[in-house]
N, C-alpha and C. Protein backbone atom coordinates (compact mmCIF):
# COMPACT_ATOMS: atom_id res chain seq x y z
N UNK A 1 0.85 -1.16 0.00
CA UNK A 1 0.00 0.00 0.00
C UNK A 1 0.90 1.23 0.00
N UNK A 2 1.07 2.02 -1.12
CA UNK A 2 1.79 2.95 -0.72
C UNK A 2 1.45 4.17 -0.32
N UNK A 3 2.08 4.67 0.63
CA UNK A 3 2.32 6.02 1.48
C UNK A 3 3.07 7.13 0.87
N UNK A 4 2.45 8.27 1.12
CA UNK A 4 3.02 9.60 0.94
C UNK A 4 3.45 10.65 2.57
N UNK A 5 4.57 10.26 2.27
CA UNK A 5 4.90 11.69 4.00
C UNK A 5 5.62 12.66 3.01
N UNK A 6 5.16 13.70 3.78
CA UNK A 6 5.80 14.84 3.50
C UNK A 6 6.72 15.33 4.60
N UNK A 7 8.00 15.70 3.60
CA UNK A 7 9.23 16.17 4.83
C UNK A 7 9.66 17.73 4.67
N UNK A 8 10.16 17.87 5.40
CA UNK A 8 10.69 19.11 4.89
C UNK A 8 12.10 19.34 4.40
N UNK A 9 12.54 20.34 3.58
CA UNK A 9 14.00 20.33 2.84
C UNK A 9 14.98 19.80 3.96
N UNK A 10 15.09 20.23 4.92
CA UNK A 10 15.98 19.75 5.82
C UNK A 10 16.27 18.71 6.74
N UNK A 11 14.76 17.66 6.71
CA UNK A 11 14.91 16.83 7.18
C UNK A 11 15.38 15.67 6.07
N UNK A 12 14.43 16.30 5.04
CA UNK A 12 14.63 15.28 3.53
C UNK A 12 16.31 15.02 3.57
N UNK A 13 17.41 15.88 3.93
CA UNK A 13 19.05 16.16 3.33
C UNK A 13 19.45 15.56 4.77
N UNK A 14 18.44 15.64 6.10
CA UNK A 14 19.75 14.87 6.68
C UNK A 14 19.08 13.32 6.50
N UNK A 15 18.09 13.06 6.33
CA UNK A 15 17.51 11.19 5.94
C UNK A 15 18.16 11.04 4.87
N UNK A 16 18.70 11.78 3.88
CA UNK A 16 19.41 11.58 2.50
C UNK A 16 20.68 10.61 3.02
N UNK A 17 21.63 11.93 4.08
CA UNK A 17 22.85 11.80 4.40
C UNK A 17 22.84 10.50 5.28
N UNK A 18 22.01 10.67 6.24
CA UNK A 18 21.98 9.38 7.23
C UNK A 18 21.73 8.44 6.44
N UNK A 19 21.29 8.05 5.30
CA UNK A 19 21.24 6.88 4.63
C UNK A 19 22.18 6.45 4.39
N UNK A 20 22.94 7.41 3.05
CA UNK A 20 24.09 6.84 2.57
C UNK A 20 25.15 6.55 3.71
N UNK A 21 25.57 7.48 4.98
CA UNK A 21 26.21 6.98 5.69
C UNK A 21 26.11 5.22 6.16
N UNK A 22 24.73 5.26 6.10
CA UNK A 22 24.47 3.87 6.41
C UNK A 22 24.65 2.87 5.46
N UNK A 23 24.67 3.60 4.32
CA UNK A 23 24.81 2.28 3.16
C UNK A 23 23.22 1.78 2.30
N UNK A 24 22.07 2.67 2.83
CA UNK A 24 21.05 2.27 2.27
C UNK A 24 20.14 3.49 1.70
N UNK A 25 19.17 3.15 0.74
CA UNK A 25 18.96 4.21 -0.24
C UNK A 25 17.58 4.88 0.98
N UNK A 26 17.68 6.16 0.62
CA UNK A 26 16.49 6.66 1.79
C UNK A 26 15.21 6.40 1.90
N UNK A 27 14.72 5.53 1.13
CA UNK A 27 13.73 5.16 0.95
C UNK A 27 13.52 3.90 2.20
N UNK A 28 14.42 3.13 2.11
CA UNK A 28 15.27 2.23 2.91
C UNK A 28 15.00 2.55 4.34
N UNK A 29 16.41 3.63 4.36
CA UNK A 29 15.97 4.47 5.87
C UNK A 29 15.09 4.80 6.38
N UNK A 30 14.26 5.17 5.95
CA UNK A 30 12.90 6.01 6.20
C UNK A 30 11.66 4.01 6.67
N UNK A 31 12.06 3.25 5.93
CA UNK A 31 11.09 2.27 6.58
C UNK A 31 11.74 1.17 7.63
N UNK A 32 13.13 1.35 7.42
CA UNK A 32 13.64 0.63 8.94
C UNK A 32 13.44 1.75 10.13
N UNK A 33 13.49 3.34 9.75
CA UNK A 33 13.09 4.23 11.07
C UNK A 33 11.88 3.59 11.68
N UNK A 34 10.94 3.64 10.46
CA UNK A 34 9.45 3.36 11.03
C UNK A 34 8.95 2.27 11.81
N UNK A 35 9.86 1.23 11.17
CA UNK A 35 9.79 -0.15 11.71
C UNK A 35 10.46 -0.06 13.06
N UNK A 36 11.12 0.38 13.27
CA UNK A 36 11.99 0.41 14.93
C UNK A 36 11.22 1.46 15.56
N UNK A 37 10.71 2.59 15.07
CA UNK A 37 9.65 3.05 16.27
C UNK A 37 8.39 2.21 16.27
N UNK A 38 7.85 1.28 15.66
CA UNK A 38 6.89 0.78 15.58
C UNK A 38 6.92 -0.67 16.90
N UNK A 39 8.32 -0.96 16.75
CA UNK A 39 8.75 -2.07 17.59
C UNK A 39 8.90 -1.24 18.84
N UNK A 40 9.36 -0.10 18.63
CA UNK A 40 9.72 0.34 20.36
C UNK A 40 8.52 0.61 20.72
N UNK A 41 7.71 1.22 20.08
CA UNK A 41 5.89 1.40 20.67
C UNK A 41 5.76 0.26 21.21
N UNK A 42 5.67 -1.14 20.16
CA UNK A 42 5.19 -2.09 20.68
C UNK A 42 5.60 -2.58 22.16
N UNK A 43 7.15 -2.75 21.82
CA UNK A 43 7.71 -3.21 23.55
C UNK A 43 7.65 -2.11 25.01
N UNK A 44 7.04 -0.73 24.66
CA UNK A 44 6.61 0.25 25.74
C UNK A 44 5.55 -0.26 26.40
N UNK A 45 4.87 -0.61 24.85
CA UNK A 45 3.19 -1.18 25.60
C UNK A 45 3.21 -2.34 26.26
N UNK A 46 3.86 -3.41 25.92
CA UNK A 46 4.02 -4.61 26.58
C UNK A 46 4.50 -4.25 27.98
N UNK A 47 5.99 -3.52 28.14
CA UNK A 47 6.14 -2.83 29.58
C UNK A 47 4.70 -2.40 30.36
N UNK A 48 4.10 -1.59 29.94
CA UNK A 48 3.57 -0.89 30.29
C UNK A 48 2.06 -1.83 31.08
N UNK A 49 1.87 -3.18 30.28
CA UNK A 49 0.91 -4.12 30.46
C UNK A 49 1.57 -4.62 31.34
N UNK A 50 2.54 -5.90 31.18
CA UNK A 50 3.49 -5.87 32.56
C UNK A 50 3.20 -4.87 33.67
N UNK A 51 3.90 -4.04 33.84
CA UNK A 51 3.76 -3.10 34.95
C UNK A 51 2.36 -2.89 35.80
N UNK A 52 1.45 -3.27 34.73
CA UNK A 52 -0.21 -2.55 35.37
C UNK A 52 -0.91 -3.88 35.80
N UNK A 53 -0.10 -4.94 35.00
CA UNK A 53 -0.83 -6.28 35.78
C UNK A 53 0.25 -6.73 37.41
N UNK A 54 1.53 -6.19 37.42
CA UNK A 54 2.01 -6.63 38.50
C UNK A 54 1.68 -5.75 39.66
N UNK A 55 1.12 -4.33 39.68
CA UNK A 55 0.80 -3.22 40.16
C UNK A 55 -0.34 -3.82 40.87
N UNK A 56 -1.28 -4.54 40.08
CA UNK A 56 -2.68 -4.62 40.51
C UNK A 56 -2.64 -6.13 41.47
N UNK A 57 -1.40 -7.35 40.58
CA UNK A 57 -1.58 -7.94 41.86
C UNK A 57 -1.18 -7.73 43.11
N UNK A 58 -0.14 -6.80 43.22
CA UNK A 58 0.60 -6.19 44.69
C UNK A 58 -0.50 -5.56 45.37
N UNK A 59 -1.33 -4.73 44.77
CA UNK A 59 -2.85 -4.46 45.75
C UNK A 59 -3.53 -5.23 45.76
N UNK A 60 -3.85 -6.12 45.09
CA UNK A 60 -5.34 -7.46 45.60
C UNK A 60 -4.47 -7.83 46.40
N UNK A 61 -2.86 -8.08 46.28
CA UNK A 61 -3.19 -9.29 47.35
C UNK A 61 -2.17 -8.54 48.91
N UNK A 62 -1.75 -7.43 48.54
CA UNK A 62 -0.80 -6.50 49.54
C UNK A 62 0.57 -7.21 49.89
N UNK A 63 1.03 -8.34 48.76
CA UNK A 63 2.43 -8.53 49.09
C UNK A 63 3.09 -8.13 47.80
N UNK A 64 4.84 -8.17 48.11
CA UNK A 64 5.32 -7.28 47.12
C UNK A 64 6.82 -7.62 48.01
N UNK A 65 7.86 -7.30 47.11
CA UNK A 65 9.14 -7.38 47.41
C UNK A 65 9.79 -6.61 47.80
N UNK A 66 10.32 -5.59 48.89
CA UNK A 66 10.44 -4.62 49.20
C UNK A 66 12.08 -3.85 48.47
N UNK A 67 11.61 -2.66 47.98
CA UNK A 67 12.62 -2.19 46.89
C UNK A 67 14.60 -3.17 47.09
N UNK A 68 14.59 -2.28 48.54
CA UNK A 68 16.07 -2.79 48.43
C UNK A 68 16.39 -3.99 48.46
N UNK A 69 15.57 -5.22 48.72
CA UNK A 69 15.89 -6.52 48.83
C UNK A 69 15.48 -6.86 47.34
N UNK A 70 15.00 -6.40 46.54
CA UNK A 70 14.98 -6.56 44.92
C UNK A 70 16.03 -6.34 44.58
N UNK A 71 16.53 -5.16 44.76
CA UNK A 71 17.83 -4.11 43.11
C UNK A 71 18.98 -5.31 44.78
N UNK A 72 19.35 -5.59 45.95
CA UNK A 72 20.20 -6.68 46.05
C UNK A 72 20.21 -7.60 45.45
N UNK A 73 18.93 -8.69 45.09
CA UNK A 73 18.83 -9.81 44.05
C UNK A 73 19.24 -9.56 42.76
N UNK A 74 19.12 -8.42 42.37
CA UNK A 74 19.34 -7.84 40.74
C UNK A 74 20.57 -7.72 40.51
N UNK A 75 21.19 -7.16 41.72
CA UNK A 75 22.54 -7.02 41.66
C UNK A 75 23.58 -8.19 41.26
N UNK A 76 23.27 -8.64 42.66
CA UNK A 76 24.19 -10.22 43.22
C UNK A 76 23.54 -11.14 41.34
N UNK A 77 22.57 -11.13 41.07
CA UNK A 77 22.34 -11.86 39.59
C UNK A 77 23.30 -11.37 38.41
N UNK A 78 23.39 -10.04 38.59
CA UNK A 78 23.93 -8.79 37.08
C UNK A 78 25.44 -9.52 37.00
N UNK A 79 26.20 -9.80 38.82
CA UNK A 79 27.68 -10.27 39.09
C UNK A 79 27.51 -11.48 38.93
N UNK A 80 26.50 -12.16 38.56
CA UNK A 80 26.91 -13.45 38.48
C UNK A 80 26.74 -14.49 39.49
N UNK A 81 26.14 -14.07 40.11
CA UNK A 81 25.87 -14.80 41.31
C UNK A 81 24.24 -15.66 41.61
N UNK A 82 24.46 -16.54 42.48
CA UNK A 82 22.75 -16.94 42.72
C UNK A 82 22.30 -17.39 43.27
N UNK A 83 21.54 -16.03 43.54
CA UNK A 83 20.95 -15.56 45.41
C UNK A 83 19.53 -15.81 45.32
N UNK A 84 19.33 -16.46 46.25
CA UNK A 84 17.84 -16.74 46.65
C UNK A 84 16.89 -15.30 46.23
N UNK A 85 16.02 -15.81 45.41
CA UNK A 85 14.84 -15.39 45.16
C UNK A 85 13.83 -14.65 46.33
N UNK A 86 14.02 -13.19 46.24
CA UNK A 86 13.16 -12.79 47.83
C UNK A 86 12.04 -13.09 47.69
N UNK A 87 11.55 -13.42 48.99
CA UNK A 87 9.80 -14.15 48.81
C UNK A 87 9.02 -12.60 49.05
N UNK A 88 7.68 -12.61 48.06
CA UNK A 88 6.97 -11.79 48.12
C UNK A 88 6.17 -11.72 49.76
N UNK A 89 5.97 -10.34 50.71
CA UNK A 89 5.58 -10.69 52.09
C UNK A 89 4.44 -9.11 52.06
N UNK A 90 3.86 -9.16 53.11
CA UNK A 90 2.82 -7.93 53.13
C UNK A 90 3.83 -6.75 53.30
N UNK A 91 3.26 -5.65 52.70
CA UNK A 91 4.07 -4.48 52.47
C UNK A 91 3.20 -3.93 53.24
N UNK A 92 4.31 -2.55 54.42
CA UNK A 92 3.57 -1.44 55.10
C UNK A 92 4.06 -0.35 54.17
N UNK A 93 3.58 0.47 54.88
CA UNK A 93 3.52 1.91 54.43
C UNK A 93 4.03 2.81 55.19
């Protein structure tokens, strides 16, 4: 299906330049741009679903991992290491 965007002179000369730097004709450029914001939309939204379904079970059920005993597990994992899994427990406030 083809598409018409309109650019302006100056964006048209640097998608020109950024192409050839890249090695591909701008036509090229212009649909791998689209395609990689299209993918980063997609994986925001997936975050974003993630986030709102783990959000909602931490309030039904009021347990949750308390920050600093997480980013420690994250850590001790990032070095290579492997540290018990903190158990989810009721969170105060």
């Amino acid at each position: 299906m083809p598409t018409t965007v309109r650019i302006d002179d100056d964006l048209k000369a640097r998608v020109a330049a950024a192409a050839e730097r890249a090695g591909k004709t701008p036509h090229g450029f212009i649909v791998d741009a689209i395609a990689h914001a299209a993918e980063q939309s997609e994986l925001e939204a997936d975050f974003h679903r993630t986030a709102a379904r783990r959000l909602a079970k931490i309030l039904a059920t009021g347990k949750g991992v308390p920050l600093d005993e997480a980013r420690d597990y994250l850590v001790a994992r990032a070095r290579g290491g492997k540290p018990r899994r903190p158990k989810p427990r009721k969170l105060t406030r």
